[in-house]
N, C-alpha and C. Protein backbone atom coordinates (compact mmCIF):
# COMPACT_ATOMS: atom_id res chain seq x y z
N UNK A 1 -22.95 -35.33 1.27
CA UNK A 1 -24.25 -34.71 1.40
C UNK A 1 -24.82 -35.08 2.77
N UNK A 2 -25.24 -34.09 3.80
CA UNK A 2 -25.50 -34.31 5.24
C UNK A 2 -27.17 -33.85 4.99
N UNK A 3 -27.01 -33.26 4.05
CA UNK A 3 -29.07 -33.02 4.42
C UNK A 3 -29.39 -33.30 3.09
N UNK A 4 -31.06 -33.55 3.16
CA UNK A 4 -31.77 -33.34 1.95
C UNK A 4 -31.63 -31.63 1.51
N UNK A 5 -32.22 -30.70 2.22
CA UNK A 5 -32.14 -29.34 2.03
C UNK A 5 -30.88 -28.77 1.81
N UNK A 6 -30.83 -27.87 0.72
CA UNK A 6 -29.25 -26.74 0.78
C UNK A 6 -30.11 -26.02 1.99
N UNK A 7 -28.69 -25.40 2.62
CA UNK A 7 -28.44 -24.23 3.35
C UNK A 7 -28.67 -23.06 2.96
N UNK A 8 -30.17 -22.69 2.74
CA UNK A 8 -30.48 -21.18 1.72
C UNK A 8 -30.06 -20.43 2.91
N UNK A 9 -30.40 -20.08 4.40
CA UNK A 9 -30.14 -19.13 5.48
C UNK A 9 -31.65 -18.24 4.79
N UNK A 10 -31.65 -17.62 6.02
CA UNK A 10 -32.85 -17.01 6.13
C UNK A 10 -33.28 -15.86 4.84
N UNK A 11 -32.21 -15.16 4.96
CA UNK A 11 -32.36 -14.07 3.34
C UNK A 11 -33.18 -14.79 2.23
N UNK A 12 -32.48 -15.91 1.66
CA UNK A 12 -32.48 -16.88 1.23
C UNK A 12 -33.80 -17.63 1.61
N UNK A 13 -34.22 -18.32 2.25
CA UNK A 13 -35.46 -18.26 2.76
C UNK A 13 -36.53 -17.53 2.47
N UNK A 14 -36.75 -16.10 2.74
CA UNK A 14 -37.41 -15.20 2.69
C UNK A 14 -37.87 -14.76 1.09
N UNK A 15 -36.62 -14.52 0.53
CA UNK A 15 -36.42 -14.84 -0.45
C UNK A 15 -37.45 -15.65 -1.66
N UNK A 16 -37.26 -16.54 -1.10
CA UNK A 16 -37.29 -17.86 -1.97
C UNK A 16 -39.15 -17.96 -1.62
N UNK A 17 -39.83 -17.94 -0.39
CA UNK A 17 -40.90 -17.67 -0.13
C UNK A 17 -41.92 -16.63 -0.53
N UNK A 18 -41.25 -15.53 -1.04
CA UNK A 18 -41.59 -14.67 -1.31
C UNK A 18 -41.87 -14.63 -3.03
N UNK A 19 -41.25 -15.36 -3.68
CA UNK A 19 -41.88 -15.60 -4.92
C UNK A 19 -42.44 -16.35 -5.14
N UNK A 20 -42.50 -17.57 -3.66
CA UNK A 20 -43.66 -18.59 -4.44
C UNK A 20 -44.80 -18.06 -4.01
N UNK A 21 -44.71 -17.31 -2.77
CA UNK A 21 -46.16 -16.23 -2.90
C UNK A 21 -46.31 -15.61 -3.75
N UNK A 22 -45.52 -14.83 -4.64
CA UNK A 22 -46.04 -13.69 -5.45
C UNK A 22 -46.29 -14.58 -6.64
N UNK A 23 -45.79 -15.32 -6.92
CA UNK A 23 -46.50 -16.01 -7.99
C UNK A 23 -47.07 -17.29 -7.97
N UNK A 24 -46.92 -18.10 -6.84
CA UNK A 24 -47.81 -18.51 -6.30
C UNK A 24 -49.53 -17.85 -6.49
N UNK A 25 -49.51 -17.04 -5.88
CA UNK A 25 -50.93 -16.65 -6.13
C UNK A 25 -51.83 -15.85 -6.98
N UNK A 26 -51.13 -16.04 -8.67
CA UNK A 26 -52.00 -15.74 -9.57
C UNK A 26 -52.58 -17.00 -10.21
N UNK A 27 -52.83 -17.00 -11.02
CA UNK A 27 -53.47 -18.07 -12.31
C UNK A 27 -52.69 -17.97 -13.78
N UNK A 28 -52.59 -18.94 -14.36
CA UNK A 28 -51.86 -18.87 -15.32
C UNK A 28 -50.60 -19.69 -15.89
N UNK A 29 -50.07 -20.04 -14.95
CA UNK A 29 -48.82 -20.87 -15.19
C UNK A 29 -49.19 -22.34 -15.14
N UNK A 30 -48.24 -23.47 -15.03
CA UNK A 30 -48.64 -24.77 -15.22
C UNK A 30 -48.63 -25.33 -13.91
N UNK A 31 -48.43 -25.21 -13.17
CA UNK A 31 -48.85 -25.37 -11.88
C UNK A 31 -50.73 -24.26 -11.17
N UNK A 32 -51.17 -25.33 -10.28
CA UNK A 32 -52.14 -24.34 -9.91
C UNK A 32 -51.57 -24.02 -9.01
N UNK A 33 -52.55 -22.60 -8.83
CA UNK A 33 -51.96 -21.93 -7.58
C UNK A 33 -52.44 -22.12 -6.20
N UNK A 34 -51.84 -21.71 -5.02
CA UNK A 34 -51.29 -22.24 -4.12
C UNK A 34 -52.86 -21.64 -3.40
N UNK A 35 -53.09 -22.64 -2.91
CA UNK A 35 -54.44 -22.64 -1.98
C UNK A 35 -54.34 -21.80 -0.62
N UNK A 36 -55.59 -21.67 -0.22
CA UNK A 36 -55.56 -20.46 1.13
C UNK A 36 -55.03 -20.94 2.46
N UNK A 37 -54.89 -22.34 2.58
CA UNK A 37 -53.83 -22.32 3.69
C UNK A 37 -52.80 -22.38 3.38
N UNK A 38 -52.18 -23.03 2.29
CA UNK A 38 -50.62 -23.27 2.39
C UNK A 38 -50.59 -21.91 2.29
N UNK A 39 -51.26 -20.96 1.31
CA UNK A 39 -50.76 -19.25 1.11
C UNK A 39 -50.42 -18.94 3.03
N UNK A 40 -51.28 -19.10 3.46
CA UNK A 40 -51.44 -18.37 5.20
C UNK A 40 -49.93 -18.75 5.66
N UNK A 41 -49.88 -20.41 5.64
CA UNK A 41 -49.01 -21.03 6.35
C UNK A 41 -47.19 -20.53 5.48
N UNK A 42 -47.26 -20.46 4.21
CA UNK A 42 -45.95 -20.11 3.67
C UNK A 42 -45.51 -18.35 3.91
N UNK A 43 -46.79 -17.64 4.05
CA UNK A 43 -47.12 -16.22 4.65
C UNK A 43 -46.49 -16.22 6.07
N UNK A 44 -46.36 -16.98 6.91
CA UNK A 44 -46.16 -16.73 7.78
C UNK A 44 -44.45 -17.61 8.24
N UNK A 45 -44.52 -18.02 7.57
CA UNK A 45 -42.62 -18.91 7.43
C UNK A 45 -41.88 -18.17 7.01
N UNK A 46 -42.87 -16.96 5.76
CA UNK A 46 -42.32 -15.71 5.34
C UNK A 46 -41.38 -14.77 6.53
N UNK A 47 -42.45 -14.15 6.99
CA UNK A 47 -42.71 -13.34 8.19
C UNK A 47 -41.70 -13.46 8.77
N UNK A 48 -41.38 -15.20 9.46
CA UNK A 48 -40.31 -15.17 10.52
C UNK A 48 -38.88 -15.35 9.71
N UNK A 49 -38.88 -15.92 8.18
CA UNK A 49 -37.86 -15.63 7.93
C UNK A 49 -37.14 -14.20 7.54
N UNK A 50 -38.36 -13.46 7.24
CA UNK A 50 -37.95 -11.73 7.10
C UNK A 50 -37.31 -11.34 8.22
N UNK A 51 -37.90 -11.61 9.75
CA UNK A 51 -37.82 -11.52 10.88
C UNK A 51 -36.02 -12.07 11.24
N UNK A 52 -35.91 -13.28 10.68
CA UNK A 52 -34.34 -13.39 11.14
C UNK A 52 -32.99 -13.26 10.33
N UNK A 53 -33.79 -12.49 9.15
CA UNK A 53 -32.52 -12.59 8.12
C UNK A 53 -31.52 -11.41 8.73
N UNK A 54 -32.20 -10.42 9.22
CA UNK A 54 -31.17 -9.20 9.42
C UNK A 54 -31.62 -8.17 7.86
N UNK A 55 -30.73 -6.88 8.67
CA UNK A 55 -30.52 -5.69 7.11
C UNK A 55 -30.28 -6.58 5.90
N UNK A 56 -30.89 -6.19 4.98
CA UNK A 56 -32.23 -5.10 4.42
C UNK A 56 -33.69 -6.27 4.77
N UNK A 57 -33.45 -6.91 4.98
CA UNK A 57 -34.65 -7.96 4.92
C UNK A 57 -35.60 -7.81 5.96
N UNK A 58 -35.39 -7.35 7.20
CA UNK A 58 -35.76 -7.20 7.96
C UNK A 58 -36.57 -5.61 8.28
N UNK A 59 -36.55 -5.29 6.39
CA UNK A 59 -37.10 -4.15 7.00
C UNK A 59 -38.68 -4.44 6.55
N UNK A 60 -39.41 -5.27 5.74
CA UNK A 60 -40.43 -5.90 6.46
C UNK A 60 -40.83 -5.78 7.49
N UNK A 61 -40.13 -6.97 8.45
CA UNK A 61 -40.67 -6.29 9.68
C UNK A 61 -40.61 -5.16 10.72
N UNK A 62 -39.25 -4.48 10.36
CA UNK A 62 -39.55 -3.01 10.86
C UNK A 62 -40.45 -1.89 10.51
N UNK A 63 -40.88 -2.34 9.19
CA UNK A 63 -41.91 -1.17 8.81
C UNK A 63 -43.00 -2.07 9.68
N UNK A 64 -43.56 -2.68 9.86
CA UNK A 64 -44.62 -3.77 10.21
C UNK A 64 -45.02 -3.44 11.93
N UNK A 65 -43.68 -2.99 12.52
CA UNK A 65 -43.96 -2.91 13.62
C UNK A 65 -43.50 -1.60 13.82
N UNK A 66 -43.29 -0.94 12.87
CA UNK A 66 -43.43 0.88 13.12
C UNK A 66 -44.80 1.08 12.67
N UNK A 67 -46.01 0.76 12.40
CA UNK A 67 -46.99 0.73 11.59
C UNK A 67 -47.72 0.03 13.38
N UNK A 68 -47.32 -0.86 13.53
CA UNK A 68 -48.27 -1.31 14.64
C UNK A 68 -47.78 0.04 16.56
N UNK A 69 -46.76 0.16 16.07
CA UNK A 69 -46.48 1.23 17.26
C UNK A 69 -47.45 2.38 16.66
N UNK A 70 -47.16 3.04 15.74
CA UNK A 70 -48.04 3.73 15.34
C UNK A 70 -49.67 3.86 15.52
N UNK A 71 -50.09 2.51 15.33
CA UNK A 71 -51.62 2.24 15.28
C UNK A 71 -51.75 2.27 17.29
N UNK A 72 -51.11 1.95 17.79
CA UNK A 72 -50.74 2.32 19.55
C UNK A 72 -50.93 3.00 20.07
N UNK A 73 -50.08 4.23 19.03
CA UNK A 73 -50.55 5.89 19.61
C UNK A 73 -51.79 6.08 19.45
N UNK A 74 -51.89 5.74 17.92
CA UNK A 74 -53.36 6.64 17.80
C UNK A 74 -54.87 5.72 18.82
N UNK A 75 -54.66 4.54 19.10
CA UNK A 75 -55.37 4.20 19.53
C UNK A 75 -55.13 3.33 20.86
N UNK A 76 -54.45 4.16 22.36
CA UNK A 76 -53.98 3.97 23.37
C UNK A 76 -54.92 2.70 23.75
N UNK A 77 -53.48 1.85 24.61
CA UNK A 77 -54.45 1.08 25.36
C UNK A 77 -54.64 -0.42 24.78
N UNK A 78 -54.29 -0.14 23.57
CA UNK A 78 -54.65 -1.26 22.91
C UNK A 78 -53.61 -2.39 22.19
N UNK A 79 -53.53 -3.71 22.94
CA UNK A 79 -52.20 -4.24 23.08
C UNK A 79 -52.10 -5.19 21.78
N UNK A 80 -50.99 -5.63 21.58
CA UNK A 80 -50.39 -6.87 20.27
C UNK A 80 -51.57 -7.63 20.10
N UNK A 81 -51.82 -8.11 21.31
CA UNK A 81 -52.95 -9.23 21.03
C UNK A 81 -54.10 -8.90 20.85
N UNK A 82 -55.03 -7.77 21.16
CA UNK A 82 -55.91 -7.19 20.52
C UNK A 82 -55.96 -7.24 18.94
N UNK A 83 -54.79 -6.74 18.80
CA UNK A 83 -54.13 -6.83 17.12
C UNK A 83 -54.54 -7.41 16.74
N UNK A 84 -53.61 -8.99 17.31
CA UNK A 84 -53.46 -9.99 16.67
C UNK A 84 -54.62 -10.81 16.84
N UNK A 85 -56.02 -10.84 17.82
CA UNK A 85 -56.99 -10.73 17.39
C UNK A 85 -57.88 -10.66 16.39
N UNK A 86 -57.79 -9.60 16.00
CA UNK A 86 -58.64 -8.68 15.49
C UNK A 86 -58.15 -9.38 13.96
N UNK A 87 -56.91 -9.30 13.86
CA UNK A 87 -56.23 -9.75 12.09
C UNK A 87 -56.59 -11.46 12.48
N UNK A 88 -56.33 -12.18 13.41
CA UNK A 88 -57.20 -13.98 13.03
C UNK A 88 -58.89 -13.51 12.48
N UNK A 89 -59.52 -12.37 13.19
CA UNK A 89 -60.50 -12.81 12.97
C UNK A 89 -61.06 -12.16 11.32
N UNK A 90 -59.72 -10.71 10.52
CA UNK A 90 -60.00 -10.65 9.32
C UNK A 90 -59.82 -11.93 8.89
N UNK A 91 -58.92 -12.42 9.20
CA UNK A 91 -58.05 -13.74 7.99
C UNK A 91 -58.59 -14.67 7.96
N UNK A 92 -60.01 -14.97 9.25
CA UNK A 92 -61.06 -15.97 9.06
C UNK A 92 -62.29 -15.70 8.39
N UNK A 93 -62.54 -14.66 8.63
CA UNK A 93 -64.15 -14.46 8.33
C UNK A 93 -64.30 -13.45 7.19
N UNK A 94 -62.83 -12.61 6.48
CA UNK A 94 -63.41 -11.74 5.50
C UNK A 94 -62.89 -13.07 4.19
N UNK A 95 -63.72 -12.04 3.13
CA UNK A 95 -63.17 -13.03 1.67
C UNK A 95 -62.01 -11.97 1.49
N UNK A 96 -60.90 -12.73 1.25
CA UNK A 96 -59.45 -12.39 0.56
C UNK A 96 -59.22 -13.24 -0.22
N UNK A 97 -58.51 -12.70 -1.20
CA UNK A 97 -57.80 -13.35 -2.67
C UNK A 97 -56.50 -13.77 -1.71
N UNK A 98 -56.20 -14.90 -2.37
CA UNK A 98 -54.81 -15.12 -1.49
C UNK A 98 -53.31 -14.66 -1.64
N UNK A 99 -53.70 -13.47 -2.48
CA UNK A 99 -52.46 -12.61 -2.50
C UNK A 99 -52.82 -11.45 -1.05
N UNK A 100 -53.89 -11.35 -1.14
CA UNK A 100 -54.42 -10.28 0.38
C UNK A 100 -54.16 -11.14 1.74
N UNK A 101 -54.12 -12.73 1.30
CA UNK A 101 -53.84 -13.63 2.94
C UNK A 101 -52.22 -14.03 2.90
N UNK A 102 -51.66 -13.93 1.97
CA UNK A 102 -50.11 -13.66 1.85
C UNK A 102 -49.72 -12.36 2.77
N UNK A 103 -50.11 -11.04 1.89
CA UNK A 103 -49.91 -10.01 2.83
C UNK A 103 -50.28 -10.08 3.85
N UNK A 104 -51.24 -10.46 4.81
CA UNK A 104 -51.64 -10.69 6.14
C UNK A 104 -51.05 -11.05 7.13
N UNK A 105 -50.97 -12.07 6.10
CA UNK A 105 -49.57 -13.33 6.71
C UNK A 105 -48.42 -12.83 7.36
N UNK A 106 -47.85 -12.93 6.76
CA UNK A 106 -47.15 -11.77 7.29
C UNK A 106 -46.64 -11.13 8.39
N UNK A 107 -48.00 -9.75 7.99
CA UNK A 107 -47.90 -8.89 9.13
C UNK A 107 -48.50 -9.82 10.56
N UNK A 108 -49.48 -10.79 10.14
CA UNK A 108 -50.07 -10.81 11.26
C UNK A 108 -48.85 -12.10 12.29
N UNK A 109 -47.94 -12.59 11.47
CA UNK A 109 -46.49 -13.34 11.95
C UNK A 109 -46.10 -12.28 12.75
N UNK A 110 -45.61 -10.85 12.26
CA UNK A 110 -45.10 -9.77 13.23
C UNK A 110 -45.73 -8.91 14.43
N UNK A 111 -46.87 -9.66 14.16
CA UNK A 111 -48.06 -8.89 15.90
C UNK A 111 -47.71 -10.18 16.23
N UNK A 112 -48.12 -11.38 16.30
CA UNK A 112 -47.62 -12.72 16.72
C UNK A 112 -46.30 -12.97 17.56
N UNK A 113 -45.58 -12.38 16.89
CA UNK A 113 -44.28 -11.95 17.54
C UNK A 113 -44.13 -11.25 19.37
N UNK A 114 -45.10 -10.44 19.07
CA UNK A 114 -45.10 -9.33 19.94
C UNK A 114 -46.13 -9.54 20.92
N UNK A 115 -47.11 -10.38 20.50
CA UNK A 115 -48.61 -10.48 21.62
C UNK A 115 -48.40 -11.02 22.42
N UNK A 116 -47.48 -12.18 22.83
CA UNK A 116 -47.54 -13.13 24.15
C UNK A 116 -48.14 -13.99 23.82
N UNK A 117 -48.80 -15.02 25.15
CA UNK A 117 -49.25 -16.06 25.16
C UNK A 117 -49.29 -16.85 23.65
N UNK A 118 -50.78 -17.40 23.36
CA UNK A 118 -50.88 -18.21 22.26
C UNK A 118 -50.12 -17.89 20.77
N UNK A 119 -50.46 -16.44 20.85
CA UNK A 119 -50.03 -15.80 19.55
C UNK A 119 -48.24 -15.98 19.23
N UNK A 120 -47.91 -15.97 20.69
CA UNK A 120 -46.03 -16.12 20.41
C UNK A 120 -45.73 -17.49 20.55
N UNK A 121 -46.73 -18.36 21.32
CA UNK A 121 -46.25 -19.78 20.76
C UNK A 121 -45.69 -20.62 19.54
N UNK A 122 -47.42 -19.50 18.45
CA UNK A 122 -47.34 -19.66 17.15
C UNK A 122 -45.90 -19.48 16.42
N UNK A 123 -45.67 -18.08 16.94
CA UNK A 123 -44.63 -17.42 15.98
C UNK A 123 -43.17 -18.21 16.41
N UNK A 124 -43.38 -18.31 17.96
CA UNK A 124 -41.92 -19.07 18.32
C UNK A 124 -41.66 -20.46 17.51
N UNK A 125 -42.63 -21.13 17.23
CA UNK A 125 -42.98 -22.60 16.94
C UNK A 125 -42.64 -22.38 15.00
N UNK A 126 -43.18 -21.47 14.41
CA UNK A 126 -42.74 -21.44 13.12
C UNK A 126 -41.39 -20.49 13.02
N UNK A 127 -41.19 -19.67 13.87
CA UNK A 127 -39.15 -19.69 14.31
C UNK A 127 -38.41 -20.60 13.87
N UNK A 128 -38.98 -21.66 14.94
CA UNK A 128 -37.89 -22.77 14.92
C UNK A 128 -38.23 -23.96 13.95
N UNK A 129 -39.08 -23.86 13.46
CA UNK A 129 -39.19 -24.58 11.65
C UNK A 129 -38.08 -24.17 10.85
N UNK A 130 -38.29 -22.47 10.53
CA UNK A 130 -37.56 -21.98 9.87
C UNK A 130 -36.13 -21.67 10.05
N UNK A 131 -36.36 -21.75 11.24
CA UNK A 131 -34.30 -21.85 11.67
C UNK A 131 -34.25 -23.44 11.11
N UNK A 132 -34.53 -24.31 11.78
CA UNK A 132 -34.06 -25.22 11.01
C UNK A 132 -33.99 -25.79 9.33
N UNK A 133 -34.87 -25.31 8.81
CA UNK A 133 -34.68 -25.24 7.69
C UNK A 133 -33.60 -24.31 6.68
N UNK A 134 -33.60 -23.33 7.33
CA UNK A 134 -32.62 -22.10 7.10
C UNK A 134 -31.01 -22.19 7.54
């Protein structure tokens, strides 16, 4: 045995994140559920592991960023980080259930991706969490 962690790989990863969000964030089971940062922070470990698993997993983030090219056209001019802006400042200041800051999560990992400066620090920096864990 060379690690504490198995080798899930990113699918696997994604995966595996993806149900402790989805059930993670109801009520009901014997565990409570998962509070609004870890939701943000496992939302977004999500994101980059969707991001490196490859086909089919990755189509997350291809719809994510056909959706943000999209929002481009219709509204020229207006770059990733505007975006990614604009979604810190839903994910701070509106009330969301933390199944709505899961989904956020997310997407707002895949403008993160794409904005530059601070915003790709973020995303590069929980990359390489998740590669290593993965």
């Amino acid at each position: 045995m060379d690690t504490l962690l198995p080798a899930f790989g990113a699918p696997g990863l994604a995966l595996g994140l993806t149900g402790f969000l989805w059930l993670g964030t109801t009520t009901g089971g014997k565990v409570k559920p998962l509070g609004w940062w870890w939701t943000l922070f496992l939302a977004m470990v999500a994101g980059a592991a969707y991001n490196a698993a490859g086909t089919p997993f990755n189509l997350v983030s291809s719809l994510v960023q056909d959706l943000l090219g999209l929002f481009g056209e219709v509204f020229p001019g207006v770059a990733m980080a505007g975006i990614g802006l604009f979604l810190t400042a839903v994910i701070l200041y509106k009330k969301l259930t933390t199944r709505q800051v899961a989904i956020i999560g997310i997407i707002y990992f895949n403008v993160a991706t794409g904005a530059g400066g601070g915003f790709t620090l973020i995303a590069d920096k929980i990359t390489t969490i998740m590669n290593s864990f993965a």
